[in-house]
Protein backbone atom coordinates (compact mmCIF):
# COMPACT_ATOMS: atom_id res chain seq x y z
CA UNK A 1 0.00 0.00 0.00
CA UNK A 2 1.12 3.40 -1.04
CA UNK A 3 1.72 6.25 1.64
CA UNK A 4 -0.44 8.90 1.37
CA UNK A 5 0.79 12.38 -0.31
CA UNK A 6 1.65 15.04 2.76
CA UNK A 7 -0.23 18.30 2.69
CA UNK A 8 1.54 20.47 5.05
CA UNK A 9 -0.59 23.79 5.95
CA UNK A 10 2.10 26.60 7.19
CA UNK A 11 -0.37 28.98 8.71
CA UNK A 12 0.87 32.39 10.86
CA UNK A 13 0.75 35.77 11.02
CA UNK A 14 3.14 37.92 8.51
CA UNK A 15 6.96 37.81 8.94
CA UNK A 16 6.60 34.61 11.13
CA UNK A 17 9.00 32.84 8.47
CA UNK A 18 5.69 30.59 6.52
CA UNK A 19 7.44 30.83 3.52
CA UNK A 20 11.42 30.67 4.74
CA UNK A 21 10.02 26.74 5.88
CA UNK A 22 8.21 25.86 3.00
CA UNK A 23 11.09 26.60 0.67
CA UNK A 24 13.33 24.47 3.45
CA UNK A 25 11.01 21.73 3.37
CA UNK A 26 10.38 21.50 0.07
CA UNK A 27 14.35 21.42 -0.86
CA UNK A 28 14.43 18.57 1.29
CA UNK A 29 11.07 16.69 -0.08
CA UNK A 30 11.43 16.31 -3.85
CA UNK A 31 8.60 16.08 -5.83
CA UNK A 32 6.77 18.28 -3.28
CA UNK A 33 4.90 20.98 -4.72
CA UNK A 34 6.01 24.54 -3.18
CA UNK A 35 2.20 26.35 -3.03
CA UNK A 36 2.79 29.87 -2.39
CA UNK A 37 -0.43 31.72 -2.60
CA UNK A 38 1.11 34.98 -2.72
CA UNK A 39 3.32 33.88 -5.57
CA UNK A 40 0.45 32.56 -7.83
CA UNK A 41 -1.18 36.18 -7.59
CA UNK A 42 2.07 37.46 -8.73
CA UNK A 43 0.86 35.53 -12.23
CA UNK A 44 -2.49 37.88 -12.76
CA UNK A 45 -2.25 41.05 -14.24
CA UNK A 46 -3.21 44.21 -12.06
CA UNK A 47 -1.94 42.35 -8.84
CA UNK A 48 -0.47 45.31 -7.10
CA UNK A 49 -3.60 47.03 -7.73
CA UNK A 50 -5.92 44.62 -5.65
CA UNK A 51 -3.31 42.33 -4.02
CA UNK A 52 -6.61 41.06 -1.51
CA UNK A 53 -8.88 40.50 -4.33
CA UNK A 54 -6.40 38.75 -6.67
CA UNK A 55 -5.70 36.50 -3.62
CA UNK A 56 -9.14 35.64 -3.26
CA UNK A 57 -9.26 35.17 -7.15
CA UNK A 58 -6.59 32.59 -7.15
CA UNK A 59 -7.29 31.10 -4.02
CA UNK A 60 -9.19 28.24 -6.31
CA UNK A 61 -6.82 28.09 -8.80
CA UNK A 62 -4.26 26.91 -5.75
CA UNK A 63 -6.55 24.50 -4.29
CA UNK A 64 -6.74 23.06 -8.11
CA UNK A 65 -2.90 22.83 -7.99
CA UNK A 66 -2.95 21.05 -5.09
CA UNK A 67 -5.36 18.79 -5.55
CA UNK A 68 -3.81 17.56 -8.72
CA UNK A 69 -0.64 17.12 -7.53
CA UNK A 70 -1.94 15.58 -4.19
CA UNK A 71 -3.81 12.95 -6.98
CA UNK A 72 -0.54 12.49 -8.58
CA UNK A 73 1.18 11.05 -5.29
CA UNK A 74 2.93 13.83 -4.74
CA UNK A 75 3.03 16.12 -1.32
CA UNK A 76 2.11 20.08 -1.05
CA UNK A 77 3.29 22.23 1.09
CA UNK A 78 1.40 25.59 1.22
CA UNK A 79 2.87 28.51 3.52
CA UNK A 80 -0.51 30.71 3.76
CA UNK A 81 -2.47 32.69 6.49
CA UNK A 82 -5.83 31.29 6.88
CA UNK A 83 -7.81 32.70 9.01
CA UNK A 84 -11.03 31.95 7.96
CA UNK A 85 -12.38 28.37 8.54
CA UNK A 86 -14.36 27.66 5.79
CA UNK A 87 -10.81 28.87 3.40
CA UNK A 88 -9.02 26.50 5.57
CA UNK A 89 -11.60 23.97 4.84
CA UNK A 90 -12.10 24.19 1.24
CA UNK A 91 -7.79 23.55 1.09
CA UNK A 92 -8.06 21.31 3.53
CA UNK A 93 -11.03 19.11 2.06
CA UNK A 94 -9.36 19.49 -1.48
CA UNK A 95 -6.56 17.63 0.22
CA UNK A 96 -8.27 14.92 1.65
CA UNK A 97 -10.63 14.28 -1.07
CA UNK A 98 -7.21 14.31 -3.76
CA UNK A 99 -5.81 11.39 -1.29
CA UNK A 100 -3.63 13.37 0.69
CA UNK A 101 -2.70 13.83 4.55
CA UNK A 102 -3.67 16.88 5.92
CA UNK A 103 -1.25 18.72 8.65
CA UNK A 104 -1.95 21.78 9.78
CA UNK A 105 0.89 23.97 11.52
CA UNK A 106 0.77 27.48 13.42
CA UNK A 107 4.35 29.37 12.90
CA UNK A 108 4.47 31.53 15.52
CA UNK A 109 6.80 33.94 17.12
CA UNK A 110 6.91 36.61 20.02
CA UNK A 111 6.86 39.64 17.51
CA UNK A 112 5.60 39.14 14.06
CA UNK A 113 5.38 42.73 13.16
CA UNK A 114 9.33 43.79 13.90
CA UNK A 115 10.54 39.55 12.11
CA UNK A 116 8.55 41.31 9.04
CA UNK A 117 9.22 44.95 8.89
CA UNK A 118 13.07 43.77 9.39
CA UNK A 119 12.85 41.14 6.90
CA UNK A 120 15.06 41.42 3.18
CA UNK A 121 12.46 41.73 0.32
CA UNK A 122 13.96 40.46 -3.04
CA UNK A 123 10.63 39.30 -4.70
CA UNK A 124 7.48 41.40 -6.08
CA UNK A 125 5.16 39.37 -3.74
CA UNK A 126 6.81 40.20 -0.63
CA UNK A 127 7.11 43.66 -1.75
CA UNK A 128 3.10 43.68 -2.25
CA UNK A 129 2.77 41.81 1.06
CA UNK A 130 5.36 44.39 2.54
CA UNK A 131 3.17 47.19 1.72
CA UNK A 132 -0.16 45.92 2.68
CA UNK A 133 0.83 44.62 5.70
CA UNK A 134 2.73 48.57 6.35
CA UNK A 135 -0.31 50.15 5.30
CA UNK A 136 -2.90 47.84 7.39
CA UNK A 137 -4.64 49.43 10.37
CA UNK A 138 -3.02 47.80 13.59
CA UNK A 139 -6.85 47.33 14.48
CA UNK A 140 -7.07 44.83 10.99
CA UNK A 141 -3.63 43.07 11.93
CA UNK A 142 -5.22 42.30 15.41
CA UNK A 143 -8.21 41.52 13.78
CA UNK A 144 -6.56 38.35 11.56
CA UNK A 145 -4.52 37.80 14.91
CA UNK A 146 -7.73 36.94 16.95
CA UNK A 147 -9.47 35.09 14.00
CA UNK A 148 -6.49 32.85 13.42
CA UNK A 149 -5.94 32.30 17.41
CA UNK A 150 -9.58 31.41 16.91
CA UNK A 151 -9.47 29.60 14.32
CA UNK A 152 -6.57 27.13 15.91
CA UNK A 153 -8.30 26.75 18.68
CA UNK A 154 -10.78 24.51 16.76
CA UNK A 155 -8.27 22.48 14.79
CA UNK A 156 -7.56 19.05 15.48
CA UNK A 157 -4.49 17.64 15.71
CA UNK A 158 -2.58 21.30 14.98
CA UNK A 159 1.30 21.59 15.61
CA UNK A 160 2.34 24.67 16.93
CA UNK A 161 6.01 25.96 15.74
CA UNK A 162 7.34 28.71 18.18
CA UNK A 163 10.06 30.33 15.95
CA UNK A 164 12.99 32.49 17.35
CA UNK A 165 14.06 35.24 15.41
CA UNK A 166 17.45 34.29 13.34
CA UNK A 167 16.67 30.56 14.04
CA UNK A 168 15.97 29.11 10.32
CA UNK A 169 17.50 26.10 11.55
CA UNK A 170 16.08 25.36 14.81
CA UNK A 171 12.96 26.24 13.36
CA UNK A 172 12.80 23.59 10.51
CA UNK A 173 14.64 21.06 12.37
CA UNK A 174 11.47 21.20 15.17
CA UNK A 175 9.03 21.46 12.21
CA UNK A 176 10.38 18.00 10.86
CA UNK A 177 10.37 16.28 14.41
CA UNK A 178 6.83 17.45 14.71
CA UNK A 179 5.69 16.65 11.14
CA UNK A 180 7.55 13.40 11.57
């Protein structure tokens, strides 16, 4: 009997290093599909315009990727704030139903805001995400904070990564214990 395909869910506020893990564990994983969200918006015209709306545009398009790869036999990993259950349920279900394992992870760390403000940006998304996240009421930021705490609280089986800032390593080595 086969094993089934991972999906591993990176969920987290901004700057909490989602996307720094994915690209570690998908170097390490090959044949795993690298699902960055923020990167597929990159691919529709007028993104920077309406970098919420595109996101919400593509959001199916990424769930198609995944669960076509998932029916493939190969694993997903998706770095992506969800903080809305039924989002995290229509990726999650897409998973399952392709054949695939679902794991769901919370990245955290103590200060979010300063990791990301500090953080090198070297690709268009970021730079979008940059921006909206600079230009975001600190009311809205709190806002996604208490609907992903939330939101956690009624996942089953959820891993919880406390990151420390500067600590790639100790990071993904604790993600792959926990993922096993």
């Amino acid at each position: 009997m086969s094993r089934q395909p991972l999906v591993l869910h990176l969920n987290g506020m901004p700057g909490v290093g989602k996307s720094t893990l994915a690209s570690r564990w998908a170097d390490a994983h090959p044949g795993t599909l690298l699902l960055d969200v923020d990167v597929l918006r990159t691919w529709v015209s007028g993104w920077r315009d309406d970098f919420a709306a595109t996101g919400a545009a593509v959001r199916p398009v990424a769930i198609a990727m995944l669960a076509t790869h998932v029916e493939q036999g190969h694993g997903v990993v998706l770095p992506q704030l969800l903080a809305d259950a039924s989002e995290l349920d229509r990726f999650r279900h897409a998973a399952e139903a392709a054949g695939g394992r679902w794991v769901e992870v919370l990245v955290e760390a103590a200060d979010p805001g300063s990791r990301f403000s500090a953080r090198e940006i070297n690709q268009p998304h970021l730079e979008a995400v940059h921006r909206m996240v600079a230009d975001a009421e600190p009311s809205q930021l709190a806002s996604y904070a208490e609907r992903l705490a939330s939101l956690t609280d009624q996942v089953d089986g959820l891993i919880r990564l406390p990151t420390t800032d500067g600590d790639v390593d100790g990071a993904y080595s604790a993600l792959v214990a926990a993922v096993g």
